[in-house]
C-alpha atoms as a PDB file:
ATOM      1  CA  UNK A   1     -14.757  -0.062  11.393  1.00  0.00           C
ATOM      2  CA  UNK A   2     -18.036   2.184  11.998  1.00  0.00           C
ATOM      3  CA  UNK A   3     -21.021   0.844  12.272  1.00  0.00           C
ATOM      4  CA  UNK A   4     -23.910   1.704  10.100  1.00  0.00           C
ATOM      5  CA  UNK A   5     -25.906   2.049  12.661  1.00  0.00           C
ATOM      6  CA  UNK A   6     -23.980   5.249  13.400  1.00  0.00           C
ATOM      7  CA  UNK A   7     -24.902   6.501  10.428  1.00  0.00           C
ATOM      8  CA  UNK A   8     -28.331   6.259  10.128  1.00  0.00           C
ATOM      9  CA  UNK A   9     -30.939   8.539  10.669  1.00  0.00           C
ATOM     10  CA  UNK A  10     -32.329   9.454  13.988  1.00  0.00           C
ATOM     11  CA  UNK A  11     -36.167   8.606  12.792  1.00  0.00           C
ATOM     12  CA  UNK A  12     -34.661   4.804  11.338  1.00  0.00           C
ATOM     13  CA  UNK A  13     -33.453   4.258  14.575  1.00  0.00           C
ATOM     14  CA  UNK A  14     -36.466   5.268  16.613  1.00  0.00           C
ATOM     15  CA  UNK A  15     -38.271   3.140  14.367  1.00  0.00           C
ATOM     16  CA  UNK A  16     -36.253   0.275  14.465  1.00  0.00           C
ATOM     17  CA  UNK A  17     -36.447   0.233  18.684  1.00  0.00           C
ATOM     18  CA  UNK A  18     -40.148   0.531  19.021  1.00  0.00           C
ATOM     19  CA  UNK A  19     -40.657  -2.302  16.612  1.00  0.00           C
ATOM     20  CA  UNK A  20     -38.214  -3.799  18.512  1.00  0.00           C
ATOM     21  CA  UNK A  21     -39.890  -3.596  21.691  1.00  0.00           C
ATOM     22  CA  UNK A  22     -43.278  -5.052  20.203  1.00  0.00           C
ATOM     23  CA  UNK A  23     -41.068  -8.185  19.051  1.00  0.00           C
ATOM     24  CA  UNK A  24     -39.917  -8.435  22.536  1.00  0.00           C
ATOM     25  CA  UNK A  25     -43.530  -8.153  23.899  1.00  0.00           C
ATOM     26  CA  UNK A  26     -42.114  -4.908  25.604  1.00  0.00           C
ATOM     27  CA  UNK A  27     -45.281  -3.359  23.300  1.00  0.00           C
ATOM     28  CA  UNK A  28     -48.220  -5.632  23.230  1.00  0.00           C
ATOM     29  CA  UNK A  29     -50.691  -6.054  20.013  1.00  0.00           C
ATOM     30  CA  UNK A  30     -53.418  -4.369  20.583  1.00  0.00           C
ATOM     31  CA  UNK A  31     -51.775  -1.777  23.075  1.00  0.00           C
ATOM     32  CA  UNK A  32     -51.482   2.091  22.301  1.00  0.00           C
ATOM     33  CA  UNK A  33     -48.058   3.564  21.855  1.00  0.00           C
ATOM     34  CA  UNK A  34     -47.454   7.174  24.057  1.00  0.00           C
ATOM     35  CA  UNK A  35     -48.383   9.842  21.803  1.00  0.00           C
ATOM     36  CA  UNK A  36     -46.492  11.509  19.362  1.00  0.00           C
ATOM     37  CA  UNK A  37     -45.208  14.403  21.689  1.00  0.00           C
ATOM     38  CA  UNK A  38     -44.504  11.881  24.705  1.00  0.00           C
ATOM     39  CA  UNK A  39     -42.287  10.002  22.454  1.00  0.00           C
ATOM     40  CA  UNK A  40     -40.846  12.555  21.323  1.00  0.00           C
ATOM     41  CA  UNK A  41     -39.762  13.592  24.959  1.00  0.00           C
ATOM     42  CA  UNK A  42     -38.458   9.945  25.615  1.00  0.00           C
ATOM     43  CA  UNK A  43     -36.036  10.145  22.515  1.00  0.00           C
ATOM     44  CA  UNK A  44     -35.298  13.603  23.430  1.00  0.00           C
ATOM     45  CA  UNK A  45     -36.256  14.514  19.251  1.00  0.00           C
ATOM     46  CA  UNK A  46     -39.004  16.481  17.679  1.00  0.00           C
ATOM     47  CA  UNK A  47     -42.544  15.317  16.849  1.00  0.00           C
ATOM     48  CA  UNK A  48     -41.543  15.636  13.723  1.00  0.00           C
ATOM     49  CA  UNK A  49     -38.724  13.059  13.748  1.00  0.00           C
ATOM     50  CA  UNK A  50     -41.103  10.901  15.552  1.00  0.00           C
ATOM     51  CA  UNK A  51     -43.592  11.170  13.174  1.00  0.00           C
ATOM     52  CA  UNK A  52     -41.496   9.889  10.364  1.00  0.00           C
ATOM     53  CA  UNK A  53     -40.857   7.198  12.474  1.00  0.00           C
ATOM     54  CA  UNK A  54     -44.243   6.302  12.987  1.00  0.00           C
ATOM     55  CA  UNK A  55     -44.929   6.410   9.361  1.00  0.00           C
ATOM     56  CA  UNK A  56     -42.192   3.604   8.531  1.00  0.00           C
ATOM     57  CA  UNK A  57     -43.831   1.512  10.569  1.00  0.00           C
ATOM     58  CA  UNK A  58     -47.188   2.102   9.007  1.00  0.00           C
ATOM     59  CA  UNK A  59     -45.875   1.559   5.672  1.00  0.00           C
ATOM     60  CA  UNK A  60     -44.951  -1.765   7.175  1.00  0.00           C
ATOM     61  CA  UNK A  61     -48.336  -2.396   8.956  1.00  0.00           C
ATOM     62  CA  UNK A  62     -46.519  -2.873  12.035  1.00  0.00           C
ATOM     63  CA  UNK A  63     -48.800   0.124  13.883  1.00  0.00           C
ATOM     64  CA  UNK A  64     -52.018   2.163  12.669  1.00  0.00           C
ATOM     65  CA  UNK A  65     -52.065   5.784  13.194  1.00  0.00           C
ATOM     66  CA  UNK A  66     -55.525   6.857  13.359  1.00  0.00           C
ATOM     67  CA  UNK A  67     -56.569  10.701  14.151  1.00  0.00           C
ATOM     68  CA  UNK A  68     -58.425  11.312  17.300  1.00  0.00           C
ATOM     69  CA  UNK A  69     -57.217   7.361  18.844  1.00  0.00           C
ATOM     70  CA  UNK A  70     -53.365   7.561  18.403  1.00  0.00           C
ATOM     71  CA  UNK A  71     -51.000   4.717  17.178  1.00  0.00           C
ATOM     72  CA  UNK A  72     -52.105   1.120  17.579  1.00  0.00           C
ATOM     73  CA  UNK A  73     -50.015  -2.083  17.665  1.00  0.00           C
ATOM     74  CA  UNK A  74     -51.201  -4.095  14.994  1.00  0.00           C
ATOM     75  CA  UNK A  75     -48.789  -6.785  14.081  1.00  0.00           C
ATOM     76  CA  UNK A  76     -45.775  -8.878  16.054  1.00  0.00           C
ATOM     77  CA  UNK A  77     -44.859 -10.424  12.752  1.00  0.00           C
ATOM     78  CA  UNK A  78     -44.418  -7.451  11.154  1.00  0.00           C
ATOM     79  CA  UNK A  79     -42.577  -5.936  13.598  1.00  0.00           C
ATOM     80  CA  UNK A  80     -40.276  -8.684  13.171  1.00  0.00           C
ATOM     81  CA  UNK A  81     -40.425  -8.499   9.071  1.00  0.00           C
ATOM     82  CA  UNK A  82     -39.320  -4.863   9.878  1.00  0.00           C
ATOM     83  CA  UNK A  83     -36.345  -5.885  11.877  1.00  0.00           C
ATOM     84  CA  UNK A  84     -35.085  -8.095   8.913  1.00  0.00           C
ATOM     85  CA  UNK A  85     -35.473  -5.725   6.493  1.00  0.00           C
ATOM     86  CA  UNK A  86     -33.765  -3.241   8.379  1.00  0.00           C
ATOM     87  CA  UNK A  87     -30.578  -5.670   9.330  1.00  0.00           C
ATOM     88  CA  UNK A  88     -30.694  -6.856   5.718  1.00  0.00           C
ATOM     89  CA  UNK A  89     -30.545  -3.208   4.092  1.00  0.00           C
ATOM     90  CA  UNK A  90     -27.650  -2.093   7.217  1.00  0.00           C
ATOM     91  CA  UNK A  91     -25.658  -5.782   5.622  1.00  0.00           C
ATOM     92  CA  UNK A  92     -25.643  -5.058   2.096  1.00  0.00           C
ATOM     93  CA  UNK A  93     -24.627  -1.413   3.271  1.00  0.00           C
ATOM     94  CA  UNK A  94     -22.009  -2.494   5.802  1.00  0.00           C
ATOM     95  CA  UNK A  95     -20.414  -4.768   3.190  1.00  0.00           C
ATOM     96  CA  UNK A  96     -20.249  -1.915   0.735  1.00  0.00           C
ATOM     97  CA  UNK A  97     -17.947   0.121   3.346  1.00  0.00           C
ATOM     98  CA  UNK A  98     -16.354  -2.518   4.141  1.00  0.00           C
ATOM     99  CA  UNK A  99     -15.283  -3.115   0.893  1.00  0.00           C
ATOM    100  CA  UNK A 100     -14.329   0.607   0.343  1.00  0.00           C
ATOM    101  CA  UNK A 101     -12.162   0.368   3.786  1.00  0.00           C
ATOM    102  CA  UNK A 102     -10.455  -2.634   1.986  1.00  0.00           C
ATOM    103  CA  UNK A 103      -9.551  -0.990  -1.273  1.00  0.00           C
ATOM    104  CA  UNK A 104      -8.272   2.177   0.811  1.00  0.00           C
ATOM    105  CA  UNK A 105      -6.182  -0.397   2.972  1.00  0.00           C
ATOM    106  CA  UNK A 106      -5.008  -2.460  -0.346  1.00  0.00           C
ATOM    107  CA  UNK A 107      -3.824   1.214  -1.984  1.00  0.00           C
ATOM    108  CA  UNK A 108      -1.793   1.701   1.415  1.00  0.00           C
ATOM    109  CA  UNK A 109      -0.151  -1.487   1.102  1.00  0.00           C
ATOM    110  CA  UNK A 110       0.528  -1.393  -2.137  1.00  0.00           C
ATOM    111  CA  UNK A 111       2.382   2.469  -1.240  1.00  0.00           C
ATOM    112  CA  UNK A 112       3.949   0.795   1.446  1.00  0.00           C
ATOM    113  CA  UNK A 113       5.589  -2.109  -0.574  1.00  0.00           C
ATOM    114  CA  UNK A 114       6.598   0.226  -3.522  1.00  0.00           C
ATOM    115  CA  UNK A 115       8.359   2.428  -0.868  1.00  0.00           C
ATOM    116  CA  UNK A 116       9.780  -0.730   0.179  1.00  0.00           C
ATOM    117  CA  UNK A 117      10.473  -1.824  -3.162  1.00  0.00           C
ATOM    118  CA  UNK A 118      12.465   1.655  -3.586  1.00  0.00           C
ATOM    119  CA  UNK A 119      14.249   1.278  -0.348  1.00  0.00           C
ATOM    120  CA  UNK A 120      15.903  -2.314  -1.234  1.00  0.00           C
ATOM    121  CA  UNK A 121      16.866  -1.251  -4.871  1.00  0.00           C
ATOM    122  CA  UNK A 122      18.317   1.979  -3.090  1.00  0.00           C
ATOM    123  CA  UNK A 123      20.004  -0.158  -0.637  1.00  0.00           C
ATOM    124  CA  UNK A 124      21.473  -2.960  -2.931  1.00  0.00           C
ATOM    125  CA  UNK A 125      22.726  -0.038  -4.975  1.00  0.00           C
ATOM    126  CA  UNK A 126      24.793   1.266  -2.338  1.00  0.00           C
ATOM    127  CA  UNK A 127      25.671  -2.048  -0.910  1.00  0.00           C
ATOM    128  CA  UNK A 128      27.273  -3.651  -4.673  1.00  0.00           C
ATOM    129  CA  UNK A 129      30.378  -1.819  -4.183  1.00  0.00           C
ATOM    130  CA  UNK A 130      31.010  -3.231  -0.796  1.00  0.00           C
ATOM    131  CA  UNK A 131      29.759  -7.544  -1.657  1.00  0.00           C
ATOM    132  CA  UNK A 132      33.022  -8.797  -2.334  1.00  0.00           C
ATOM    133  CA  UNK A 133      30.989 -11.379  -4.842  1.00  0.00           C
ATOM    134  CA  UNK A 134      29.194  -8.676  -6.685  1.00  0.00           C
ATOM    135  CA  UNK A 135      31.050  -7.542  -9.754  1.00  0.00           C
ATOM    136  CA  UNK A 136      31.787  -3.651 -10.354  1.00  0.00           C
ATOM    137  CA  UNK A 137      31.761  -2.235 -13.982  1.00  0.00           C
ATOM    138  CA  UNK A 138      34.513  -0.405 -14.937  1.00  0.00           C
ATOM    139  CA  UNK A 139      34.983   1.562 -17.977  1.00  0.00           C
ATOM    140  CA  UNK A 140      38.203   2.389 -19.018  1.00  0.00           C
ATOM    141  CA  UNK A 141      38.834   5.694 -20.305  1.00  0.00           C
ATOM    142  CA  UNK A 142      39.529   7.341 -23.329  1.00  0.00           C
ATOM    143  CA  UNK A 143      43.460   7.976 -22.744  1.00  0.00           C
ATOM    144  CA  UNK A 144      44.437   5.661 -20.356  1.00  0.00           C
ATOM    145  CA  UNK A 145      47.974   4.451 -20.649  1.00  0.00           C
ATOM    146  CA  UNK A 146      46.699   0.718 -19.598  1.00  0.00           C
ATOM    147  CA  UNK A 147      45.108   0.573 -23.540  1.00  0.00           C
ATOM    148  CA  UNK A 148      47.331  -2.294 -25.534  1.00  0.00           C
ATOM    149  CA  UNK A 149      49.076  -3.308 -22.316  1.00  0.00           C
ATOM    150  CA  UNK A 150      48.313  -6.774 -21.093  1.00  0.00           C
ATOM    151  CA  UNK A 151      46.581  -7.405 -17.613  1.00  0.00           C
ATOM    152  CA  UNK A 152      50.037  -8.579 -16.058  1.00  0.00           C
ATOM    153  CA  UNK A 153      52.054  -5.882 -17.503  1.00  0.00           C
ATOM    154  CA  UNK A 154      49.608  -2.931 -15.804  1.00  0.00           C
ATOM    155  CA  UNK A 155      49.716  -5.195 -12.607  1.00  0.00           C
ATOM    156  CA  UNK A 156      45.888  -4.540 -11.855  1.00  0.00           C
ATOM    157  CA  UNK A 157      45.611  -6.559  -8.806  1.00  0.00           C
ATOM    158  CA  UNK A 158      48.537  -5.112  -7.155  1.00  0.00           C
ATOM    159  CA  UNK A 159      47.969  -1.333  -8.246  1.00  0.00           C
ATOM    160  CA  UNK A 160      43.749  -1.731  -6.974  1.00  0.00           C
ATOM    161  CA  UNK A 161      42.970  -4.467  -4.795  1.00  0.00           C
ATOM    162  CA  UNK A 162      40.721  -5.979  -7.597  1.00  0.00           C
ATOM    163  CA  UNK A 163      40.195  -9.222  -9.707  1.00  0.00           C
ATOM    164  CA  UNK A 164      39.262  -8.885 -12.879  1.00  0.00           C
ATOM    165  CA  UNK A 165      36.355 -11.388 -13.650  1.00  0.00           C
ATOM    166  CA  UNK A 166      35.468 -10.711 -16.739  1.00  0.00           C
ATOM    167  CA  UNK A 167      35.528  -8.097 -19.504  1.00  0.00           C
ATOM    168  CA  UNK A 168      32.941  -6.482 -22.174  1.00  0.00           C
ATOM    169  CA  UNK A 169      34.055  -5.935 -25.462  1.00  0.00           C
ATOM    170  CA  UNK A 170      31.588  -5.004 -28.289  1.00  0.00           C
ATOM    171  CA  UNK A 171      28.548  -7.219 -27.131  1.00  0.00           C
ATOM    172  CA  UNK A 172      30.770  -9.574 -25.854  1.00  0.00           C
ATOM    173  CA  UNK A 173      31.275 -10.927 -22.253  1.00  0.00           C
ATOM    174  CA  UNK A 174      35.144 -12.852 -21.889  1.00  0.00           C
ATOM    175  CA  UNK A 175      34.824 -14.332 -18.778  1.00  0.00           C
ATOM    176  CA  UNK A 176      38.096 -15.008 -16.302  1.00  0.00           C
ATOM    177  CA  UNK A 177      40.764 -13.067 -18.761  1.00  0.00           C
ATOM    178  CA  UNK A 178      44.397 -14.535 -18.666  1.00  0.00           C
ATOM    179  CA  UNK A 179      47.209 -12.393 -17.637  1.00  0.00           C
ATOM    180  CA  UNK A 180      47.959 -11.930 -21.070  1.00  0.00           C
ATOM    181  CA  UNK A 181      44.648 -10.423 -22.292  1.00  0.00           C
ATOM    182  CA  UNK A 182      45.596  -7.168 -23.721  1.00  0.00           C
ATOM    183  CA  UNK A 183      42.749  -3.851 -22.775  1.00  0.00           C
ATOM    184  CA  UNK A 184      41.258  -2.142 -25.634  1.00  0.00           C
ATOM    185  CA  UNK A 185      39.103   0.731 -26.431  1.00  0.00           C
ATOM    186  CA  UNK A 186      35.603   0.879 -24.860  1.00  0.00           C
ATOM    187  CA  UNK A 187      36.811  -2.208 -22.693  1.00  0.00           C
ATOM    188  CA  UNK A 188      34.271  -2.577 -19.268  1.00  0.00           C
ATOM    189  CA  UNK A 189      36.281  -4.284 -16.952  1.00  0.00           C
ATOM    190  CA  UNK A 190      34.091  -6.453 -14.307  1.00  0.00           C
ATOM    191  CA  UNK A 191      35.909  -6.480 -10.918  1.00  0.00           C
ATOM    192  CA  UNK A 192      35.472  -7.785  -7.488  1.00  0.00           C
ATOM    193  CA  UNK A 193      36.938  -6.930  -4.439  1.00  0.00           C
ATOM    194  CA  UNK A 194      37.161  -5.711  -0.703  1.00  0.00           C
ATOM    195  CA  UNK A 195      35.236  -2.660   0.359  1.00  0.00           C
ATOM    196  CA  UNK A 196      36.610   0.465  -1.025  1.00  0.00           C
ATOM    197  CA  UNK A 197      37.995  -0.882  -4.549  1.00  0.00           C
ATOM    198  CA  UNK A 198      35.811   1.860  -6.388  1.00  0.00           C
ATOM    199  CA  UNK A 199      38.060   4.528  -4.819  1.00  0.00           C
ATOM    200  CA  UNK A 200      41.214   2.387  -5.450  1.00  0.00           C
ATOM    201  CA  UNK A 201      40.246   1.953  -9.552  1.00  0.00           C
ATOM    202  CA  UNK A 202      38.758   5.204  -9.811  1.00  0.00           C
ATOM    203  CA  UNK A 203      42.204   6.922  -7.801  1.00  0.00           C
ATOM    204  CA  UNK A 204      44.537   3.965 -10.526  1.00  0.00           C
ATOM    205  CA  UNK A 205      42.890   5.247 -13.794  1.00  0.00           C
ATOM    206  CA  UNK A 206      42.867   8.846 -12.950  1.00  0.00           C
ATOM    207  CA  UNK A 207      46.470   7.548 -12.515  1.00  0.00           C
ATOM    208  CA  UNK A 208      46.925   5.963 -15.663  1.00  0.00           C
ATOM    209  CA  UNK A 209      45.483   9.050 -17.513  1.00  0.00           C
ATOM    210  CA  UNK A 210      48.168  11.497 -16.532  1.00  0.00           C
ATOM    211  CA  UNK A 211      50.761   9.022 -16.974  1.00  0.00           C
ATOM    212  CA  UNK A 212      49.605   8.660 -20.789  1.00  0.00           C
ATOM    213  CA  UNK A 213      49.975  13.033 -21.023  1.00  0.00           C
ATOM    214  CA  UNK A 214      53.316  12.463 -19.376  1.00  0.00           C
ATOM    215  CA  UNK A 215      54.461  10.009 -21.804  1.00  0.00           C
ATOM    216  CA  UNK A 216      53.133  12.146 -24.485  1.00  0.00           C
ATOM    217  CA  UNK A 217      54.987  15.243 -23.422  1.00  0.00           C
ATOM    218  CA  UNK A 218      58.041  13.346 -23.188  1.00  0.00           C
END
């Protein structure tokens, strides 16, 4: 995460080291600071930045900046009230991006786990005709010639591989249909079954269907 001190201004920061340096007793009360252009040199900035700098710490009464005699240390504790107010404004601004950083993590985690999300549904979707225990629903078509035979007479199991578990008929659900349950119109038949019993139905009605035109031509 950056730091805030990385983003602040040049002038802040020069500001923030000489008062600093008078905490530290690095400047002494009482003591000049190097003039404006001398500073300016040891940052390697312009007067101008240095100047600005200056003036933050007069607003502060940390220095005096007097024409003709320089800058004069005035205050320690100020120099030190300075420092807090600076760390307490770079907190309350850290915490802010930090916060930001959090909500742009939270939206990339919440992507992530929808893409996830979308993943398992695609993958259980491919995957229920191959769980034995996961029922298939089959709709019988329009034509078939299995319609007002009974499921022993069509010989389901033996013609597709598949159990019939149940059955849907008009809102209903019959659950475990004897061998004597006879398939109607608009029947969903719930199977289960070995991997590749969807090809073995779908191949047996497609069956069923021409035998019904057969019969019909007869």
């Amino acid at each position: 995460m950056e730091n805030k001190m990385s983003s602040e201004p040049v002038y802040k920061k020069i500001a923030l080291d000489i008062a600093s340096r008078i905490y530290n007793e690095d400047l002494k009360v009482g003591e000049k600071i190097s003039g404006r252009s001398t500073l300016a040199s040891n940052y390697n900035v312009s007067p101008e930045t240095v100047r600005k700098s200056i003036k933050l710490l007069e607003d502060m009464e940390v220095v005096v900046s007097t024409r003709g005699s320089g800058v004069n240390i005035t205050s320690k504790e100020n120099a030190y009230e300075f420092i807090n107010r600076f760390h307490s404004i770079e907190s309350i601004t850290t915490l802010k991006q930090d916060i930001d950083t959090l909500f742009q993590e939270k939206h990339e985690i919440e992507k992530n786990i929808n893409d996830m999300i979308g993943k398992i549904v695609d993958y259980s979707n491919r995957l229920k005709y191959t769980n034995p225990l996961t029922p298939i629903e089959i709709e019988i078509p329009e034509g078939s010639s299995i319609l007002g035979k009974s499921i022993s007479e069509v010989k389901f199991w033996q013609n597709t591989g598949a159990t019939i578990v149940g059955i849907r008929r008009q809102g209903d659900l019959i659950i475990s249909p004897g061998p004597y349950l006879t398939f109607e119109n608009n029947d969903v038949i719930l199977v289960v079954g070995n991997e590749g019993i969807l090809d073995s139905i779908n191949k047996y009605m497609e069956l069923t269907i021409q035998q019904d035109i057969s019969n019909k031509n007869k």
